[in-house]
PDB file of N, CA and C in Angstrom:
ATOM      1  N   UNK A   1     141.648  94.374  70.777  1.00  0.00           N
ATOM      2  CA  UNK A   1     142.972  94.579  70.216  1.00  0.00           C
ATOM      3  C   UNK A   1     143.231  93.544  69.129  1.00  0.00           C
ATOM      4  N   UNK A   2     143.766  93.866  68.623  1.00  0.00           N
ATOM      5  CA  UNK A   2     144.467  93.128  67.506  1.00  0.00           C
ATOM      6  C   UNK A   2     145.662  92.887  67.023  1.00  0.00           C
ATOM      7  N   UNK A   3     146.574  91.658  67.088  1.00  0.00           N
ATOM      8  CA  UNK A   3     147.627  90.886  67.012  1.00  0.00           C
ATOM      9  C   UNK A   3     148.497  90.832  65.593  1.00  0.00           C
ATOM     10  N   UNK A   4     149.332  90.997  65.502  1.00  0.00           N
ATOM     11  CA  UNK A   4     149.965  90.226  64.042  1.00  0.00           C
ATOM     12  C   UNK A   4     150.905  89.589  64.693  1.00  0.00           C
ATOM     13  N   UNK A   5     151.190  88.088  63.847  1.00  0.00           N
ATOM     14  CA  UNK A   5     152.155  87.324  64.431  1.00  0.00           C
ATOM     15  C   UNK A   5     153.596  87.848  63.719  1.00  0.00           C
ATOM     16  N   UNK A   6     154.800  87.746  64.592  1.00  0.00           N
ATOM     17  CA  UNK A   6     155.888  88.129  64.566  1.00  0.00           C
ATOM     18  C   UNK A   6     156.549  87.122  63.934  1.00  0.00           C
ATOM     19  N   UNK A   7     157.124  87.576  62.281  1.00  0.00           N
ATOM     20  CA  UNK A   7     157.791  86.589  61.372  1.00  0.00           C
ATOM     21  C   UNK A   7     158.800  85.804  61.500  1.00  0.00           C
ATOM     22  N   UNK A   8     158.819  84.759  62.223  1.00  0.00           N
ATOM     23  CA  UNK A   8     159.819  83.514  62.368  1.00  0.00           C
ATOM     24  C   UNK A   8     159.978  83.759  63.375  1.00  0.00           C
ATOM     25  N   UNK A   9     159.064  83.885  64.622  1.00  0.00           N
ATOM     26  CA  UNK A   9     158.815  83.735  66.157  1.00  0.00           C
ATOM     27  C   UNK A   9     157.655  83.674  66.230  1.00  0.00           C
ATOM     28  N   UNK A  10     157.516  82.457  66.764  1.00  0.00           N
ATOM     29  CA  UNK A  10     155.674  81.785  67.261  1.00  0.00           C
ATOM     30  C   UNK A  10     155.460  82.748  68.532  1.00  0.00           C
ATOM     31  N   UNK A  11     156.394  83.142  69.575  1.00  0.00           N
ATOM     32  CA  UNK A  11     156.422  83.232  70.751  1.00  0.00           C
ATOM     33  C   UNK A  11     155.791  85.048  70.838  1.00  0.00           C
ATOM     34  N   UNK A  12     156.248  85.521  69.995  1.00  0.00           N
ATOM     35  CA  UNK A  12     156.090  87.374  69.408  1.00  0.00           C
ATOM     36  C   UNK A  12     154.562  87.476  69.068  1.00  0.00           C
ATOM     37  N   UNK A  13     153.598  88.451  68.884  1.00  0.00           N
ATOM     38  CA  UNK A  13     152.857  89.083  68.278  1.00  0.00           C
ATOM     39  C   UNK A  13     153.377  90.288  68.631  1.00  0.00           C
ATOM     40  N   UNK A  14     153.009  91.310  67.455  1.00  0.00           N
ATOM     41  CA  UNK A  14     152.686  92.856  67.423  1.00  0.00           C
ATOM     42  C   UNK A  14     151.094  93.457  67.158  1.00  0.00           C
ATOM     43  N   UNK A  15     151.475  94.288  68.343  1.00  0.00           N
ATOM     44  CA  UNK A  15     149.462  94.909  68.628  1.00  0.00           C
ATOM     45  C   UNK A  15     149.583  96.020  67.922  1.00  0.00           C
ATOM     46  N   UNK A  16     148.949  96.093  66.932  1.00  0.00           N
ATOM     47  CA  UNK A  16     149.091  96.301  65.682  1.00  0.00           C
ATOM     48  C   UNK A  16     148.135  98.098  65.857  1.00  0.00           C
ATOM     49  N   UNK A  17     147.682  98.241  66.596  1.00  0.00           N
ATOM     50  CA  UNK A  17     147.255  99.435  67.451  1.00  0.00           C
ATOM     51  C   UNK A  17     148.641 100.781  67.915  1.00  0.00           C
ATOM     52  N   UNK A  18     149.055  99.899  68.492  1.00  0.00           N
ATOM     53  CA  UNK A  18     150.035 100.446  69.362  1.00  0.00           C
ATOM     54  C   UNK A  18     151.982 100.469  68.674  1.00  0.00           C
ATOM     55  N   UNK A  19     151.572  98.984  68.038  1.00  0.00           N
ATOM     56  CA  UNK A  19     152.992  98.830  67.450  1.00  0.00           C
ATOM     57  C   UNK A  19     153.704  97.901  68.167  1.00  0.00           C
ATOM     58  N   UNK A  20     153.410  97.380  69.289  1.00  0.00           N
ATOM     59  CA  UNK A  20     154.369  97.120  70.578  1.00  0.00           C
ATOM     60  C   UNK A  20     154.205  95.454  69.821  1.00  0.00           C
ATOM     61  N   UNK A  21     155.812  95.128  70.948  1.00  0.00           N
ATOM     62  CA  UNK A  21     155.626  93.624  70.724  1.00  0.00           C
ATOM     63  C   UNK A  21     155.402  93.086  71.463  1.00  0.00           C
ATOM     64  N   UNK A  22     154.560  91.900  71.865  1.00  0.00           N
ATOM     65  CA  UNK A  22     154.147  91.171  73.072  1.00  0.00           C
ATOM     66  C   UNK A  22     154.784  89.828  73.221  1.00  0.00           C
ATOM     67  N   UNK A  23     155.588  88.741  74.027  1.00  0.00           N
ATOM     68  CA  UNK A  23     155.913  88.160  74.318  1.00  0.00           C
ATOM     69  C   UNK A  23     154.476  87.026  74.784  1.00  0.00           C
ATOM     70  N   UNK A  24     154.532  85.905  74.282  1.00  0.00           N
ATOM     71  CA  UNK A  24     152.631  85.323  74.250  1.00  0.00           C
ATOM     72  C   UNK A  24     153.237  83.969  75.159  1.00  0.00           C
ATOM     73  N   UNK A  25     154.490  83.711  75.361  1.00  0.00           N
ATOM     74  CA  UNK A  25     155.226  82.121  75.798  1.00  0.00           C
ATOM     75  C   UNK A  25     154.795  82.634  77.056  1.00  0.00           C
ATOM     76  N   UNK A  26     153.703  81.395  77.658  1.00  0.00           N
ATOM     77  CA  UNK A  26     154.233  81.403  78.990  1.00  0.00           C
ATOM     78  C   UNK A  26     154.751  81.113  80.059  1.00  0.00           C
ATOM     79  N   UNK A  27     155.649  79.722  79.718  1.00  0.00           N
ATOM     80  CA  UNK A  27     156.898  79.400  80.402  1.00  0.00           C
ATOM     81  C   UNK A  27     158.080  80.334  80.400  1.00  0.00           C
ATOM     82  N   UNK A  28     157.939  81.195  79.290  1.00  0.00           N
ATOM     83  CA  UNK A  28     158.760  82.444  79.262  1.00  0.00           C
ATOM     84  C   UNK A  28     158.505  83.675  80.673  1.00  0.00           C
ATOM     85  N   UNK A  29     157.168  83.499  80.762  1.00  0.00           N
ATOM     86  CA  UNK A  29     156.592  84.512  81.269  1.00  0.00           C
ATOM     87  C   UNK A  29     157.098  83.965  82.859  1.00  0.00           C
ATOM     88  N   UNK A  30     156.401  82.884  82.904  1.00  0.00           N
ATOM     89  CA  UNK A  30     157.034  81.995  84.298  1.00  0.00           C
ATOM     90  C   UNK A  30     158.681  82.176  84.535  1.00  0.00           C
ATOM     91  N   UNK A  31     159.700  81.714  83.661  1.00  0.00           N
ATOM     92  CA  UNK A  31     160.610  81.959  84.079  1.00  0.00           C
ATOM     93  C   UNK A  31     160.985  83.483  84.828  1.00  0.00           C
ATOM     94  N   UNK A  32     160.516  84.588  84.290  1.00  0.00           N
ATOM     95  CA  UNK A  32     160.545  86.064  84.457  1.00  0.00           C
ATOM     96  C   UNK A  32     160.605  86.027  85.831  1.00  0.00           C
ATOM     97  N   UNK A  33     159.284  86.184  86.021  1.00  0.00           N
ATOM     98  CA  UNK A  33     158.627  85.934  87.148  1.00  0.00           C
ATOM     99  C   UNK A  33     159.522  85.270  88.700  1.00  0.00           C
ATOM    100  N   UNK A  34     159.956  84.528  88.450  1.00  0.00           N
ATOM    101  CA  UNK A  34     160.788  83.286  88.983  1.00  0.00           C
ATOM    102  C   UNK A  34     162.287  84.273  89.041  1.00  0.00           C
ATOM    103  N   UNK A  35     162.753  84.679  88.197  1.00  0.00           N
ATOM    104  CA  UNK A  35     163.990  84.988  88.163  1.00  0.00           C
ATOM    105  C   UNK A  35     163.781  86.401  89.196  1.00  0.00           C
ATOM    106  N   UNK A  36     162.521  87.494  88.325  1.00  0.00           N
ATOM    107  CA  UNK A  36     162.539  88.509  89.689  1.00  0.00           C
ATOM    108  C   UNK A  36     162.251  88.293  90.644  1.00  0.00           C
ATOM    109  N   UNK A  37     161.832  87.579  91.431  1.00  0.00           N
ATOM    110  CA  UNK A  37     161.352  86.658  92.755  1.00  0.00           C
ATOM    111  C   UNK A  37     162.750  86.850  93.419  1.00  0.00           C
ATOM    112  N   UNK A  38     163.766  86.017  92.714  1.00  0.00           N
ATOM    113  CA  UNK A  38     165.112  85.503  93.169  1.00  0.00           C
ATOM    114  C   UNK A  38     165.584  86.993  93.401  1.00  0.00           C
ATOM    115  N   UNK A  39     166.000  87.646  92.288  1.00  0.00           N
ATOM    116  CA  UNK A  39     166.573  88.798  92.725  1.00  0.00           C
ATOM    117  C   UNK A  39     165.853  89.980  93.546  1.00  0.00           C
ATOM    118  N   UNK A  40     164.611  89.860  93.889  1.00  0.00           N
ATOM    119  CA  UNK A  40     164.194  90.827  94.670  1.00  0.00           C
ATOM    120  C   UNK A  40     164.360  90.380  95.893  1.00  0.00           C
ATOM    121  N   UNK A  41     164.358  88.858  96.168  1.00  0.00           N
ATOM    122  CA  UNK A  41     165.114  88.554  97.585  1.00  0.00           C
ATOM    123  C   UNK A  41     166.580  88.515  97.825  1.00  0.00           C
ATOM    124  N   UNK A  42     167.354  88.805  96.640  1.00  0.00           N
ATOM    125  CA  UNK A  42     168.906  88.810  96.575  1.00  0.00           C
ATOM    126  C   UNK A  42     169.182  90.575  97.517  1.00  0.00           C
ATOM    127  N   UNK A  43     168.367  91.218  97.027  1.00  0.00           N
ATOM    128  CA  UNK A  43     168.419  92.682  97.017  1.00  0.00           C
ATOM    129  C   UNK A  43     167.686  92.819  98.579  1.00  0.00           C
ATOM    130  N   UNK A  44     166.771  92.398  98.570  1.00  0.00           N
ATOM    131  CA  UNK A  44     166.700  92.651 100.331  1.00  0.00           C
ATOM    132  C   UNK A  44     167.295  91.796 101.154  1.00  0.00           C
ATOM    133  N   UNK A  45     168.177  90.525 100.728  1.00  0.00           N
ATOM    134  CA  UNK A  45     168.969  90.236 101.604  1.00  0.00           C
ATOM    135  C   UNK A  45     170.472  91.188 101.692  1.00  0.00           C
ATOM    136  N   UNK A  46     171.104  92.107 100.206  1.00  0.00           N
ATOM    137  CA  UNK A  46     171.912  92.978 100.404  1.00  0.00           C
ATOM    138  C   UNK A  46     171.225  94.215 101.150  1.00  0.00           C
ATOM    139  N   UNK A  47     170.409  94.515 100.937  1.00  0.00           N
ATOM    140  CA  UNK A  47     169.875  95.613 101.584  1.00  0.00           C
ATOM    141  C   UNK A  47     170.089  95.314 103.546  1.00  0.00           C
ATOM    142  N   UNK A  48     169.613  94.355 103.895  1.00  0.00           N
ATOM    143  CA  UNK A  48     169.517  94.082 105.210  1.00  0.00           C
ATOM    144  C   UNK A  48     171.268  93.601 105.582  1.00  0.00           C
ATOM    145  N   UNK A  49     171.910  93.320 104.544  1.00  0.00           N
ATOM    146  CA  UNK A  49     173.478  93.176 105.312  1.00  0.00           C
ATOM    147  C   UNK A  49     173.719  94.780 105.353  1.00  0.00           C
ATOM    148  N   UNK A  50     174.057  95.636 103.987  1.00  0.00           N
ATOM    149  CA  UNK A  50     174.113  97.022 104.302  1.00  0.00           C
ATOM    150  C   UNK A  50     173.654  98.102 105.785  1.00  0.00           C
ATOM    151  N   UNK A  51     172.344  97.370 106.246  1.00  0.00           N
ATOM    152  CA  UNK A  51     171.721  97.883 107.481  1.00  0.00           C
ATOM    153  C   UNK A  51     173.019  97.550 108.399  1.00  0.00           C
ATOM    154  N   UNK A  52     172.780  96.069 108.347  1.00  0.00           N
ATOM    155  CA  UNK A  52     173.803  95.619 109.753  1.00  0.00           C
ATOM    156  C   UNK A  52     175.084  96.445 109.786  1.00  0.00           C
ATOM    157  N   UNK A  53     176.033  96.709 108.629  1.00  0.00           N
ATOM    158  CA  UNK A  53     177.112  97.175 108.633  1.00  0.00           C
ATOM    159  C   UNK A  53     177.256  98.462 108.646  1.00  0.00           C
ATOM    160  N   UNK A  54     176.831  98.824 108.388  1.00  0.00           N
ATOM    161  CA  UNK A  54     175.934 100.606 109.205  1.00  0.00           C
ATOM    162  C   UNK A  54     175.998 100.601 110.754  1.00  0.00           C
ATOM    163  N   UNK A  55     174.834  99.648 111.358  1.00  0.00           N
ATOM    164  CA  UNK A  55     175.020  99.418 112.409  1.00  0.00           C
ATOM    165  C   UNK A  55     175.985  99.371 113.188  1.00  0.00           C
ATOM    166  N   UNK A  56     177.101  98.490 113.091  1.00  0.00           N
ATOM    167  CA  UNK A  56     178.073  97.702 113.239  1.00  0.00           C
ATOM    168  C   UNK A  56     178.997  98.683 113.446  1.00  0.00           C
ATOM    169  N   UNK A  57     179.247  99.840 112.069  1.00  0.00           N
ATOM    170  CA  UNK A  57     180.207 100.605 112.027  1.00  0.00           C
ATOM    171  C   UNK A  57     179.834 101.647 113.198  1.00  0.00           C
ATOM    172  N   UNK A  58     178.833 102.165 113.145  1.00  0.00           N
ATOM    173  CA  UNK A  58     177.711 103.227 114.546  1.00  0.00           C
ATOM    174  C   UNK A  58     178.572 102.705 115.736  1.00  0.00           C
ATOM    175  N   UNK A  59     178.705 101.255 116.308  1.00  0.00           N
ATOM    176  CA  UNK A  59     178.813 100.922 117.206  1.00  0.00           C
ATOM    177  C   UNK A  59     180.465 100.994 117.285  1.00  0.00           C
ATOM    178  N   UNK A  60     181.267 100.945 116.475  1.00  0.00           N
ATOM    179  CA  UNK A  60     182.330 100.478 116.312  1.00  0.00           C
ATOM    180  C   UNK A  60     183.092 102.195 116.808  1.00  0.00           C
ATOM    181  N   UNK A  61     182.831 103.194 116.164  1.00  0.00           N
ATOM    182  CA  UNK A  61     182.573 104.856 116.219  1.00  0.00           C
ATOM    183  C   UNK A  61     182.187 104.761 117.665  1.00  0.00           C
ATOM    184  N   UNK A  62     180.948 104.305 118.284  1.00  0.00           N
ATOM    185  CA  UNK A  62     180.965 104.701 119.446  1.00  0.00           C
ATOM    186  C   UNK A  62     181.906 104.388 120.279  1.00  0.00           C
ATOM    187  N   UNK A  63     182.494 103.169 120.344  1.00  0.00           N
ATOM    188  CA  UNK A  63     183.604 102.469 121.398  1.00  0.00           C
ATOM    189  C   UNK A  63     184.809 103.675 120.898  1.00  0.00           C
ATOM    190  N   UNK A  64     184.976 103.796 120.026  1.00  0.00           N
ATOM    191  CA  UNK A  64     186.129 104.555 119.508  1.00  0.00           C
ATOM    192  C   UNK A  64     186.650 105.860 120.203  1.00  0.00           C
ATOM    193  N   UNK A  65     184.936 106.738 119.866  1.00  0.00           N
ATOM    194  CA  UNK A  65     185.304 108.043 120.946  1.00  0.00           C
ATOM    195  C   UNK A  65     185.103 107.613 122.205  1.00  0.00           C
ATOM    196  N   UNK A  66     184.297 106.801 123.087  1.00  0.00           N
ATOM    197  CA  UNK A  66     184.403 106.287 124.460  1.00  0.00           C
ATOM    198  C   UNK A  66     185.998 106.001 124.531  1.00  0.00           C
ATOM    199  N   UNK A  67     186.828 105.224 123.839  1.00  0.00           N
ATOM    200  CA  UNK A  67     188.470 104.938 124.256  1.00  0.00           C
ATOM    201  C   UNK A  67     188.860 106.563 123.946  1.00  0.00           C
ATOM    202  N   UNK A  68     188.482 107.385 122.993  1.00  0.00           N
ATOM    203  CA  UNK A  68     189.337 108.572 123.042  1.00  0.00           C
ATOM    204  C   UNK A  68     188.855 109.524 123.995  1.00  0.00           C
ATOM    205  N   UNK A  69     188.055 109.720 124.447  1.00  0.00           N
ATOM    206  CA  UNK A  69     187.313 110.075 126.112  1.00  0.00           C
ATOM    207  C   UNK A  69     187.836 110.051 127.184  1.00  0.00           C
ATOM    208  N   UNK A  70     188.331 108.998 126.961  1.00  0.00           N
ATOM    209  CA  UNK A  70     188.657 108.246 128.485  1.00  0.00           C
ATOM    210  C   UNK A  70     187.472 107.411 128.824  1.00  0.00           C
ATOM    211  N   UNK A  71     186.379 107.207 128.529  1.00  0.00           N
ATOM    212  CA  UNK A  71     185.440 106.229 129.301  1.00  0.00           C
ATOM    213  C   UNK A  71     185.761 105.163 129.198  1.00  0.00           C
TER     214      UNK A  71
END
């Protein structure tokens, strides 16, 4: 492949094939990385409260018709 550097960004090339621009920093790349890390554990820690409160509500419904029952 082959590169052209991106005019007044060291950090840019364009693959000159394809057209695309590539991002070459890789403390840039690290930060990424790092940041989706964080939010993919943000998201399964919402995901796993959503479970509980599902749960929670299931249980809450059950006592409900048990008092409207009579049990």
């Amino acid at each position: 492949m082959s590169y052209v550097k991106v005019k007044d960004r060291k950090d840019l090339v364009r693959d000159s094939r394809t057209g695309g621009i590539i991002n070459t920093s890789k403390s840039q790349y690290d930060e990424y990385i790092s940041n989706r890390d964080v939010r993919e554990k943000e998201t399964q820690s919402m995901k796993q409260d959503l479970d509980d409160l599902k749960n929670e509500m299931n249980e809450i419904k059950q006592l409900l018709r048990n008092l409207a029952n009579g049990n």
